[in-house]
Protein backbone atom coordinates (compact mmCIF):
# COMPACT_ATOMS: atom_id res chain seq x y z
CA UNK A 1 79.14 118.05 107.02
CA UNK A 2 82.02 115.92 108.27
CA UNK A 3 82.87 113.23 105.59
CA UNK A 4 81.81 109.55 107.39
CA UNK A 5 85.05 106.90 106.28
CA UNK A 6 85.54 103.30 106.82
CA UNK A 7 88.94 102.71 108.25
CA UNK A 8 88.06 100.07 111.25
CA UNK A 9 84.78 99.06 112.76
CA UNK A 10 85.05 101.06 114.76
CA UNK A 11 84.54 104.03 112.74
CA UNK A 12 81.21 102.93 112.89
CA UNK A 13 78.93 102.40 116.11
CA UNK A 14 77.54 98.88 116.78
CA UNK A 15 73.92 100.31 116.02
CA UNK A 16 75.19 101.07 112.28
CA UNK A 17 77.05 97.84 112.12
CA UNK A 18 73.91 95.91 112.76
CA UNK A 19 71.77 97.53 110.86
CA UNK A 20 74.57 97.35 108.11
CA UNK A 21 74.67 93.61 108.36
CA UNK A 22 70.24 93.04 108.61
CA UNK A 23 70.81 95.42 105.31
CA UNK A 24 73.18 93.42 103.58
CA UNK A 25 70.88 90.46 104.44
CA UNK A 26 68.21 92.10 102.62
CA UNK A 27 69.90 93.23 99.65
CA UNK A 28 71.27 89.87 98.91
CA UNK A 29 67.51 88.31 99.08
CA UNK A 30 66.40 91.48 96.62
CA UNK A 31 68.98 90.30 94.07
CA UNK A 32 68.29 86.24 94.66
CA UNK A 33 64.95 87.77 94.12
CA UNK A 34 65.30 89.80 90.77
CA UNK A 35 64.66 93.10 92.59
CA UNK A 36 68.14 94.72 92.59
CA UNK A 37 68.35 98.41 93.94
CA UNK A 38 70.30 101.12 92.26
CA UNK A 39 70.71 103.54 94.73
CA UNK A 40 74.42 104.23 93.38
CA UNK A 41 73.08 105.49 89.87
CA UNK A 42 75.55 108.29 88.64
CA UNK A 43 78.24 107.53 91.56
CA UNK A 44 81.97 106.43 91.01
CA UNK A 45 83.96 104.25 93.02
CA UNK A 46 87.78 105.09 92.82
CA UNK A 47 89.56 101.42 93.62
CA UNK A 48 93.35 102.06 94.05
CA UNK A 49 95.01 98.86 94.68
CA UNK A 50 98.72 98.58 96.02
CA UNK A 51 98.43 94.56 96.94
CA UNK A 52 96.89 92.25 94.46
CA UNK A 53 93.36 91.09 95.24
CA UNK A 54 90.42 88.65 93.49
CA UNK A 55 87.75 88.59 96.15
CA UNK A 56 87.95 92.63 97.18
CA UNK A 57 88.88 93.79 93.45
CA UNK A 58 85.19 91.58 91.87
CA UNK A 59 83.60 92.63 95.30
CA UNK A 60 83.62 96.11 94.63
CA UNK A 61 83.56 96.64 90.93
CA UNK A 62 80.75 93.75 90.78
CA UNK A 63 78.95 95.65 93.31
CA UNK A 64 79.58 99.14 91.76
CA UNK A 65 77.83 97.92 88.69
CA UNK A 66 74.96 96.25 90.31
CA UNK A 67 73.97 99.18 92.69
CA UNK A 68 74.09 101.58 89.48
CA UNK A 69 77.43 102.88 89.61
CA UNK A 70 80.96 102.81 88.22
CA UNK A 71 83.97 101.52 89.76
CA UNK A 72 87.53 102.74 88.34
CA UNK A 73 90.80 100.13 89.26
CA UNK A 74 94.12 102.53 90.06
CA UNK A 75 96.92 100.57 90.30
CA UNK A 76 100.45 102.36 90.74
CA UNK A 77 101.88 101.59 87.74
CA UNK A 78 98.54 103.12 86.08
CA UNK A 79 98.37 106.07 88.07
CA UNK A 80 101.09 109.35 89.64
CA UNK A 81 101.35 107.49 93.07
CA UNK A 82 103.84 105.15 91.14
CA UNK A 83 105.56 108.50 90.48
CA UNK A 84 105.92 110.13 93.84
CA UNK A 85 103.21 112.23 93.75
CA UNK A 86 102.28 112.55 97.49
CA UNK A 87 99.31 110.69 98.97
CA UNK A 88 97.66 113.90 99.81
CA UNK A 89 97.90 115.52 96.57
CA UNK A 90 96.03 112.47 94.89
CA UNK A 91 93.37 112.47 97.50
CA UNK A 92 92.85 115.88 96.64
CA UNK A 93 92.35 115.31 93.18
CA UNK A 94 90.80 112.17 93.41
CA UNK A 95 87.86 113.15 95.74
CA UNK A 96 86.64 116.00 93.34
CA UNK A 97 86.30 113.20 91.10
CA UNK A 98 84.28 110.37 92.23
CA UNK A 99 82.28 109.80 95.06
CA UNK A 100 83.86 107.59 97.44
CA UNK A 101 87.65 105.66 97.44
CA UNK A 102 88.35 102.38 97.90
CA UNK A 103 92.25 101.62 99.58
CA UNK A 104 93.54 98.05 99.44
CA UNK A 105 97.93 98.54 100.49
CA UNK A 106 100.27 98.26 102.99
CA UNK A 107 100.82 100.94 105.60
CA UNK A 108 97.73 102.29 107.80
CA UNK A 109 99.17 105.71 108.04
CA UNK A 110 99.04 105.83 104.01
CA UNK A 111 95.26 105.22 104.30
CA UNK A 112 94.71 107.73 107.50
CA UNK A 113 96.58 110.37 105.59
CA UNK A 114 94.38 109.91 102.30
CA UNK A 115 91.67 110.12 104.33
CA UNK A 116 92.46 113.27 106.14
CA UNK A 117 92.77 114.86 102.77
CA UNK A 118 89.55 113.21 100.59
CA UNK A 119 86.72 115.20 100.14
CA UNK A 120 84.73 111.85 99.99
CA UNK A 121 84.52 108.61 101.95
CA UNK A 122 87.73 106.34 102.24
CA UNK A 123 86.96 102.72 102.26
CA UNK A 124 90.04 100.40 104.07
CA UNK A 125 89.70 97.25 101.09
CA UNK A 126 92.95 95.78 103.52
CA UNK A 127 96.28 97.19 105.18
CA UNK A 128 98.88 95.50 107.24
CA UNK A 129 96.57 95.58 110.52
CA UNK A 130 93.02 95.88 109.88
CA UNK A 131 90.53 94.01 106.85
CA UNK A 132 87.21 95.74 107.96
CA UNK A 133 85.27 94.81 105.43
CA UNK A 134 86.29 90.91 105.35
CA UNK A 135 84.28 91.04 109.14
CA UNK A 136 81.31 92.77 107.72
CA UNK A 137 81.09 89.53 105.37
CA UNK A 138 81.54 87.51 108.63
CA UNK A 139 79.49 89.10 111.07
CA UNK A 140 76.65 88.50 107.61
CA UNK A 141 77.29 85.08 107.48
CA UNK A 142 77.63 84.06 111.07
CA UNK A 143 73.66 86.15 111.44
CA UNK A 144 72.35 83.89 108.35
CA UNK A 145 73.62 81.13 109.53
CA UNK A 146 73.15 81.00 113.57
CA UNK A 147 71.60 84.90 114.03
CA UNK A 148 73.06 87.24 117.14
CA UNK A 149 76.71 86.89 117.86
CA UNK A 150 76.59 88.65 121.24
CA UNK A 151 77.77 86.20 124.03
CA UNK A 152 78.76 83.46 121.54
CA UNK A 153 82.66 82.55 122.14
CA UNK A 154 85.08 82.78 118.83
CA UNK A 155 88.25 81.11 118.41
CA UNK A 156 91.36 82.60 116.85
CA UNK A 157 93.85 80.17 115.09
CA UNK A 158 97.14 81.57 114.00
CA UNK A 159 98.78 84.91 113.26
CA UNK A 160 97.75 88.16 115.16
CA UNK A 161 97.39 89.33 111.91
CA UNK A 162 95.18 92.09 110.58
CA UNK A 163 92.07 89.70 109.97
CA UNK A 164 93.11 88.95 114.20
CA UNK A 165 92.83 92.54 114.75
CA UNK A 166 89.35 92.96 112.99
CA UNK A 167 88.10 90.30 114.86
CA UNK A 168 89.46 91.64 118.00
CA UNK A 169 87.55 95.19 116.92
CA UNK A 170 84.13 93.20 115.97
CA UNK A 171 84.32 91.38 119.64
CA UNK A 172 84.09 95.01 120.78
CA UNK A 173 81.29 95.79 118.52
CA UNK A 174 79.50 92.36 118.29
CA UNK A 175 79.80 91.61 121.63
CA UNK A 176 81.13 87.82 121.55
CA UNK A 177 84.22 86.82 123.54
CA UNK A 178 87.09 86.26 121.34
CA UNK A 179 89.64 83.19 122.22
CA UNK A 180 93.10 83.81 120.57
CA UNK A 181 95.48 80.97 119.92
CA UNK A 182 98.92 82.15 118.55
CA UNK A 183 102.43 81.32 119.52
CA UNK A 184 104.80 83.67 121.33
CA UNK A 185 106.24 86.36 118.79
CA UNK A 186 103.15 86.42 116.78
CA UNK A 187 100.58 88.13 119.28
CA UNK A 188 98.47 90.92 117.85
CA UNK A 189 98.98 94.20 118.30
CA UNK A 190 99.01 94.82 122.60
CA UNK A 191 97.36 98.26 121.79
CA UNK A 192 94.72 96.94 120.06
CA UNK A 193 94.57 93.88 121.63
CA UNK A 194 93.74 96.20 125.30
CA UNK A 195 91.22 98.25 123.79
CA UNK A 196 89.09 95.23 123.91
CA UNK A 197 89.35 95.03 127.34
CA UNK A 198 87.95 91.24 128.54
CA UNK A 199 86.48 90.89 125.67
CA UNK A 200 89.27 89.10 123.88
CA UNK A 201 92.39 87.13 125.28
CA UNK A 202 95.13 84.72 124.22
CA UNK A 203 95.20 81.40 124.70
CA UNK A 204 98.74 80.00 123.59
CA UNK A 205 97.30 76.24 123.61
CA UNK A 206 94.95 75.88 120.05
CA UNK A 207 92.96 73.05 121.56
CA UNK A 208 92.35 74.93 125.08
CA UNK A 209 90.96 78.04 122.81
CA UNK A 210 88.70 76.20 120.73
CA UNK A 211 86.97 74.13 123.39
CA UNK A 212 83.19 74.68 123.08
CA UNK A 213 83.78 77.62 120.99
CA UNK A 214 80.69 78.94 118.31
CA UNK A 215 82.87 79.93 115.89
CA UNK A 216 86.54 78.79 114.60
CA UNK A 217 88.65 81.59 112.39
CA UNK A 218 92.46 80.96 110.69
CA UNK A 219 93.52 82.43 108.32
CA UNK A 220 97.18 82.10 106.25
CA UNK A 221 100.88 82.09 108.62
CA UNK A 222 102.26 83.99 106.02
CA UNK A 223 100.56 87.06 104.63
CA UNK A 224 100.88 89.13 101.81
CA UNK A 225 104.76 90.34 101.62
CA UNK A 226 105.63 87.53 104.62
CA UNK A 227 106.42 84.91 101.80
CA UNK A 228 110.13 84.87 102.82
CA UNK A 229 109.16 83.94 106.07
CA UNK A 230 106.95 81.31 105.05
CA UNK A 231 109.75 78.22 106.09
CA UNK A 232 110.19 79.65 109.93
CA UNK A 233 106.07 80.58 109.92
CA UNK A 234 106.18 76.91 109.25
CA UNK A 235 107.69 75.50 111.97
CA UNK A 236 106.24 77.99 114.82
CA UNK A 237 102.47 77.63 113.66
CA UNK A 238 103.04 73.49 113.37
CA UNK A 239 100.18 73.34 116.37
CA UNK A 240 97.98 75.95 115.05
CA UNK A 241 96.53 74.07 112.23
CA UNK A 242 92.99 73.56 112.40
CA UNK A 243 92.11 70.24 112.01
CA UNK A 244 88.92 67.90 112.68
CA UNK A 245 90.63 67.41 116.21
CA UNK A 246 90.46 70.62 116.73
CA UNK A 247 87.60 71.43 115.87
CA UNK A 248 85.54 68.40 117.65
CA UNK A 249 86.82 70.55 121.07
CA UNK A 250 84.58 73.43 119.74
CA UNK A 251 80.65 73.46 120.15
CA UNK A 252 79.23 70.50 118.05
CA UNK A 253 77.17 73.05 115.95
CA UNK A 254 80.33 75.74 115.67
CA UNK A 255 81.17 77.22 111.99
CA UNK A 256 84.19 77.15 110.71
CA UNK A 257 85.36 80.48 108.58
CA UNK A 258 88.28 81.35 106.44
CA UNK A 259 88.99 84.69 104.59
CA UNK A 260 90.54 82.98 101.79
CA UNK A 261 93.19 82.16 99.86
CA UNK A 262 93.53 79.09 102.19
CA UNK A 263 96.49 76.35 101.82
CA UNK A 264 95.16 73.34 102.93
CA UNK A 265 97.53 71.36 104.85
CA UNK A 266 99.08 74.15 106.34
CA UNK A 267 96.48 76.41 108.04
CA UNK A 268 93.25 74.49 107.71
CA UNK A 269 92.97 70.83 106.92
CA UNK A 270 91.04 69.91 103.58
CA UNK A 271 88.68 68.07 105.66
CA UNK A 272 87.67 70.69 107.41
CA UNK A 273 87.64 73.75 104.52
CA UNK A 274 85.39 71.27 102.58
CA UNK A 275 83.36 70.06 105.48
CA UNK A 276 80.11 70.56 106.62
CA UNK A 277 80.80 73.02 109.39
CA UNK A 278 82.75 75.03 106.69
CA UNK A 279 80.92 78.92 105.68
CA UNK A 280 84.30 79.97 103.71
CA UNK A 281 82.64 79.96 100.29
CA UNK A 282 79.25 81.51 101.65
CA UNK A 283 81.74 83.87 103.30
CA UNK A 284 83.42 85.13 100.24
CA UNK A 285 80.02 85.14 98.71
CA UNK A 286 78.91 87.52 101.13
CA UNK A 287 82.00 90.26 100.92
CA UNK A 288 79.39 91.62 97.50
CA UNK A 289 76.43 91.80 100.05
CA UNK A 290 78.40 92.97 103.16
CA UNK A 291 80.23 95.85 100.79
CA UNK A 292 77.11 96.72 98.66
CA UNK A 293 75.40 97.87 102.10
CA UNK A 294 78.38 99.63 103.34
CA UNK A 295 78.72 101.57 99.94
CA UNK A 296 75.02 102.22 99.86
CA UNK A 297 75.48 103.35 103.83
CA UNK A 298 78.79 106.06 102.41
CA UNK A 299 78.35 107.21 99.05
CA UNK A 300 74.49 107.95 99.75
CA UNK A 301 76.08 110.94 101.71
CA UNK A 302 76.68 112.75 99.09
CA UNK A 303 78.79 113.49 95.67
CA UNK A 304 82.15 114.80 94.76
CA UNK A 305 82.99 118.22 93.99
């Protein structure tokens, strides 16, 4: 039996995805409720982390513990990776070990090629162009809050970052119409961004691509190993903040998300992370839920060996 990973959405079809999400939904209103489900008893997570993390690192090993299970953190410095050993050799190992493998680092092909070689499910925790999981949390918030995405209109501010390119992949399996404001030299990917066909476009002007939009995303202008880019970031997102101007162009009931760390001031304005259209901490809230169903959903396939 073909081992099922998590790489993109799009390793999963929009069926799955929903019923992930109405899942998630449930399991969060079983724990509210006192009635948390161990389906995970006996099962280890192995959580190797190459970029620093608080939300994905308590996500998973919080959610490990309360489904039953285990989680290990890997970092390199704990671990052979930090050695040389090759990425294929550790998958290897690793996946006769535990039962599924979470990947939080830099390079996609690093992930693909653990992947090729695990034994059991690979879980993308965030690389350079893709945050899957971060958009099952979304996609779970947006259906508490306003229920079916399809047809709805979302608006991109900023970088066409990874977090761009997930939302680009969820417009493809959500079925909403995704708006994309970014300046010229920071457009997402043009591979990814055609795979979506007319279901996503850019929209260089922030306030053009937010008019009577449902839903309003940013996220930082300089990510994770950016930092020395942070000064000319700066100066070419300037219009791409999202402010209360912007956002009284969107729909007078739209959310407002935020995959966190945020700077206010830069990105976002404090107004508007603190104000009432604001989901970000319900959001983060939600990565436990959104991940606890999509761990359920992998390592309920079946055990290392």
């Amino acid at each position: 039996m073909s081992v099922q990973h998590f790489l993109t959405l799009l390793d999963l079809d929009p069926a799955r995805l929903h019923q992930l999400i109405q899942r998630a939904i449930e399991m969060k209103a079983l724990r509210q409720a006192g009635n948390q489900p161990t389906p995970l008893k006996g099962k280890t997570l192995a959580m190797i982390f190459d970029k620093s993390s608080t939300r994905t690192r308590v996500s998973f090993e919080a959610g490990m513990a309360q489904l039953g299970g285990a989680a290990l953190f890997l970092s390199p410095r704990d671990t052979q990776l930090g050695r040389g050993e090759p990425i294929e050799d550790t998958a290897r190992v690793l996946s006769r070990m535990v039962d599924g493998i979470m990947i939080r680092t830099f390079s996609d092909a690093t992930l693909e090629k653990f992947a090729e070689n695990s034994r059991v499910p690979v879980i993308n925790g965030l690389t350079d162009r893709f945050h899957p999981c971060q958009l099952l949390a979304d996609m779970m918030t947006w259906t508490e809050n306003r229920g079916e995405i399809r047809g709805k209109t979302v608006a991109w501010i900023g970088d066409g970052n990874n977090m761009c390119h997930s939302y680009i992949n969820a417009a493809i399996q959500f079925g909403y119409k995704l708006r994309i404001a970014c300046p010229e030299g920071y457009d997402p990917d043009a591979d990814i961004l055609a795979n979506a066909g007319d279901r996503a476009e850019i929209i260089r002007d922030p306030m053009a691509a937010a008019e009577n939009a449902d839903l309003v995303v940013t996220d930082v202008w300089a990510s994770m190993g950016q930092e020395e880019e942070q000064k000319i970031r700066e100066k070419a997102f300037a219009r791409y903040q999202v402010t209360p101007a912007l956002m009284q162009q969107a729909s007078p009931d739209a959310l407002f998300m935020h995959c966190l760390p945020a700077h206010r001031g830069e990105e976002v304005a404090a107004e508007v992370l603190e104000g009432p259209q604001s989901v970000v901490w319900e959001e983060a809230g939600n990565r436990l839920y959104a991940q606890n169903a999509l761990l359920e959903l992998l390592l309920g396939q079946g055990s290392a060996g």
